[in-house]
C-alpha atoms as a PDB file:
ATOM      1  CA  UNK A   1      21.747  10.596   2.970  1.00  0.00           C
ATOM      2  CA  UNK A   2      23.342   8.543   0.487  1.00  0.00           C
ATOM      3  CA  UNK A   3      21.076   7.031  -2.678  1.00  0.00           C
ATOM      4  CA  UNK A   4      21.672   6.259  -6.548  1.00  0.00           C
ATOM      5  CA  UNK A   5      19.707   7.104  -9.586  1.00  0.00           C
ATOM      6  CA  UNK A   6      20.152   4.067 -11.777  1.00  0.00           C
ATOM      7  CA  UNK A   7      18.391   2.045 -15.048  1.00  0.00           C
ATOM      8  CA  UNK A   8      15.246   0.201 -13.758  1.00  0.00           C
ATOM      9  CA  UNK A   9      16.353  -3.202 -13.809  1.00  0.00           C
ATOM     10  CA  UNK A  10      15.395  -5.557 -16.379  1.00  0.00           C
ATOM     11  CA  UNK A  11      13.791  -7.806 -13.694  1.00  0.00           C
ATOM     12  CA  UNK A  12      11.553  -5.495 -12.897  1.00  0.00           C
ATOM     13  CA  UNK A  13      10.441  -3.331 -15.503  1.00  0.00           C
ATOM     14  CA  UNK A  14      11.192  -3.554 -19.652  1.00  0.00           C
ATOM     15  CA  UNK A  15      10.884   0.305 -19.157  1.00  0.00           C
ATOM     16  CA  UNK A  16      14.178   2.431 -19.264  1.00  0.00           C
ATOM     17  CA  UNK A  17      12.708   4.497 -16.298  1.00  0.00           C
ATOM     18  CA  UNK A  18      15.021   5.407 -13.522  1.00  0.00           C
ATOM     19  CA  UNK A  19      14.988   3.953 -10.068  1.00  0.00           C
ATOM     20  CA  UNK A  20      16.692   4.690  -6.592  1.00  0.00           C
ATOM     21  CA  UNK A  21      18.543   2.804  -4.458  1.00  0.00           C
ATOM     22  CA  UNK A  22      19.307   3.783  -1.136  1.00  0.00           C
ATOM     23  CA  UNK A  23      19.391   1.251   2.152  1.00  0.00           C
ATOM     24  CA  UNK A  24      16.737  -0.007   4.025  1.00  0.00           C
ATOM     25  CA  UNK A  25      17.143   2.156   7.304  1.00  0.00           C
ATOM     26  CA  UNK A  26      17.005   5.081   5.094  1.00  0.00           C
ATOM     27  CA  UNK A  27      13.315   4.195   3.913  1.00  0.00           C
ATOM     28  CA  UNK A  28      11.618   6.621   6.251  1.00  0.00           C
ATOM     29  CA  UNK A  29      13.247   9.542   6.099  1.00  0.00           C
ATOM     30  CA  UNK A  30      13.042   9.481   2.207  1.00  0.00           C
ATOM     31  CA  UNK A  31       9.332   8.601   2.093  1.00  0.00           C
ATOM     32  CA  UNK A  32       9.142  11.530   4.321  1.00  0.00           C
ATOM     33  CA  UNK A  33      11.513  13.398   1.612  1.00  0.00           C
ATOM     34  CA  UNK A  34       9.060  12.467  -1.101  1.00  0.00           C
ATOM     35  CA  UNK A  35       5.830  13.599   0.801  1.00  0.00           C
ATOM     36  CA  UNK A  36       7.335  16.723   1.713  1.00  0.00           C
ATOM     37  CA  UNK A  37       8.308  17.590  -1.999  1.00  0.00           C
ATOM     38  CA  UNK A  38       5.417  16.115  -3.230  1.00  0.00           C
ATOM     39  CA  UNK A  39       7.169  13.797  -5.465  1.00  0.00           C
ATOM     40  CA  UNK A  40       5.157  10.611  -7.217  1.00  0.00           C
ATOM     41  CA  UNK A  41       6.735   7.097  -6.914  1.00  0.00           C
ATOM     42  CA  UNK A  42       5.311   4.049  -8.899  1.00  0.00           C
ATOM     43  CA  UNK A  43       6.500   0.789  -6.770  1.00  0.00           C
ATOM     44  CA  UNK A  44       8.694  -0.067  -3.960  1.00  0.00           C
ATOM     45  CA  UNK A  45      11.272  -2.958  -4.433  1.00  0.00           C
ATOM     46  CA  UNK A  46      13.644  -4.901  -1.285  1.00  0.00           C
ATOM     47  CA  UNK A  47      16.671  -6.045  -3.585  1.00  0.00           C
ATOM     48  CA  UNK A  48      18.191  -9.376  -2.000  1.00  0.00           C
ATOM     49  CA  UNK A  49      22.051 -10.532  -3.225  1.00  0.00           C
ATOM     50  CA  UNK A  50      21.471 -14.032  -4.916  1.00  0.00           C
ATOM     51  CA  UNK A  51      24.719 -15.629  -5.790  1.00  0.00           C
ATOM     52  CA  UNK A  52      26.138 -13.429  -8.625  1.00  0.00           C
ATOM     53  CA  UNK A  53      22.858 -11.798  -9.109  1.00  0.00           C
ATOM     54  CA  UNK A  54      19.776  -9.932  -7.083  1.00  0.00           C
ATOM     55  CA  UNK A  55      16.047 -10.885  -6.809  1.00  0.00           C
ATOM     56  CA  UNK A  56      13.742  -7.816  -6.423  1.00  0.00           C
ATOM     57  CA  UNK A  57      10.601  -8.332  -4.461  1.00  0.00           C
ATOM     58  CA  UNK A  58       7.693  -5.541  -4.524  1.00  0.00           C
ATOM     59  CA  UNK A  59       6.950  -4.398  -1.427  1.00  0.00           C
ATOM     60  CA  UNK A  60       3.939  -2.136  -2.173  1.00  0.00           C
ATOM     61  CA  UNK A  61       2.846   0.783  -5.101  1.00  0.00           C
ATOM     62  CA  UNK A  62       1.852   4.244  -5.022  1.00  0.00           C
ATOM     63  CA  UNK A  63      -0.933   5.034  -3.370  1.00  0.00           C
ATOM     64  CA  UNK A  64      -2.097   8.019  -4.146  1.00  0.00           C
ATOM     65  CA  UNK A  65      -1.448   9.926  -0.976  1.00  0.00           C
ATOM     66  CA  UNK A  66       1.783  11.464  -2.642  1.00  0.00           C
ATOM     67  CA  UNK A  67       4.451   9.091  -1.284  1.00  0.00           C
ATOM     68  CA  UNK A  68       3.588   9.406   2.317  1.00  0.00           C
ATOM     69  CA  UNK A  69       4.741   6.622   4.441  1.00  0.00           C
ATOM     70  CA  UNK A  70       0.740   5.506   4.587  1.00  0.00           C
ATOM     71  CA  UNK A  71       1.314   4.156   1.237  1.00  0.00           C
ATOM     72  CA  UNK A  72       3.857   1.643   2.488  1.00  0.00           C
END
C-alpha cells in the first residue's frame, strides 16, 4: 500500500502539520490500519485536479472512535 507523508497544504490548514495522501480505493484498508494501531486523525480531505492546481474538500473529522471507519 502506497501513501505519502507531505506538508498540510496551505488550503487547508496554516499549520505545518503533516498529512497523507494515498488513493481513494485505498481508504478502507487504511482506516482499518489506523483503528488497528490506534492512531488519531484530525480531518479527511478528497483532493480534486483543478487546472494547474487542486481543491480539497472535507469529507468528515475525527470522531472519537480512534479512526475506525464509523467515523467516516
Amino acid at each position: 500500500m502506497a501513501f505519502y507523508a507531505l506538508p498540510t497544504p496551505r488550503e487547508i490548514d496554516i499549520s505545518c502539520g503533516q498529512c497523507l495522501l494515498f488513493r481513494a480505493s485505498q481508504q478502507v484498508a487504511i482506516m482499518q490500519l489506523f483503528a488497528i494501531d490506534k492512531v488519531r486523525w484530525s480531518k479527511l480531505f478528497r483532493r480534486i485536479a483543478v487546472g494547474q492546481t487542486y481543491l480539497y474538500e472535507k469529507i468528515t473529522e475525527y470522531g472519537g472512535s480512534r479512526g475506525t471507519t464509523a467515523d467516516i
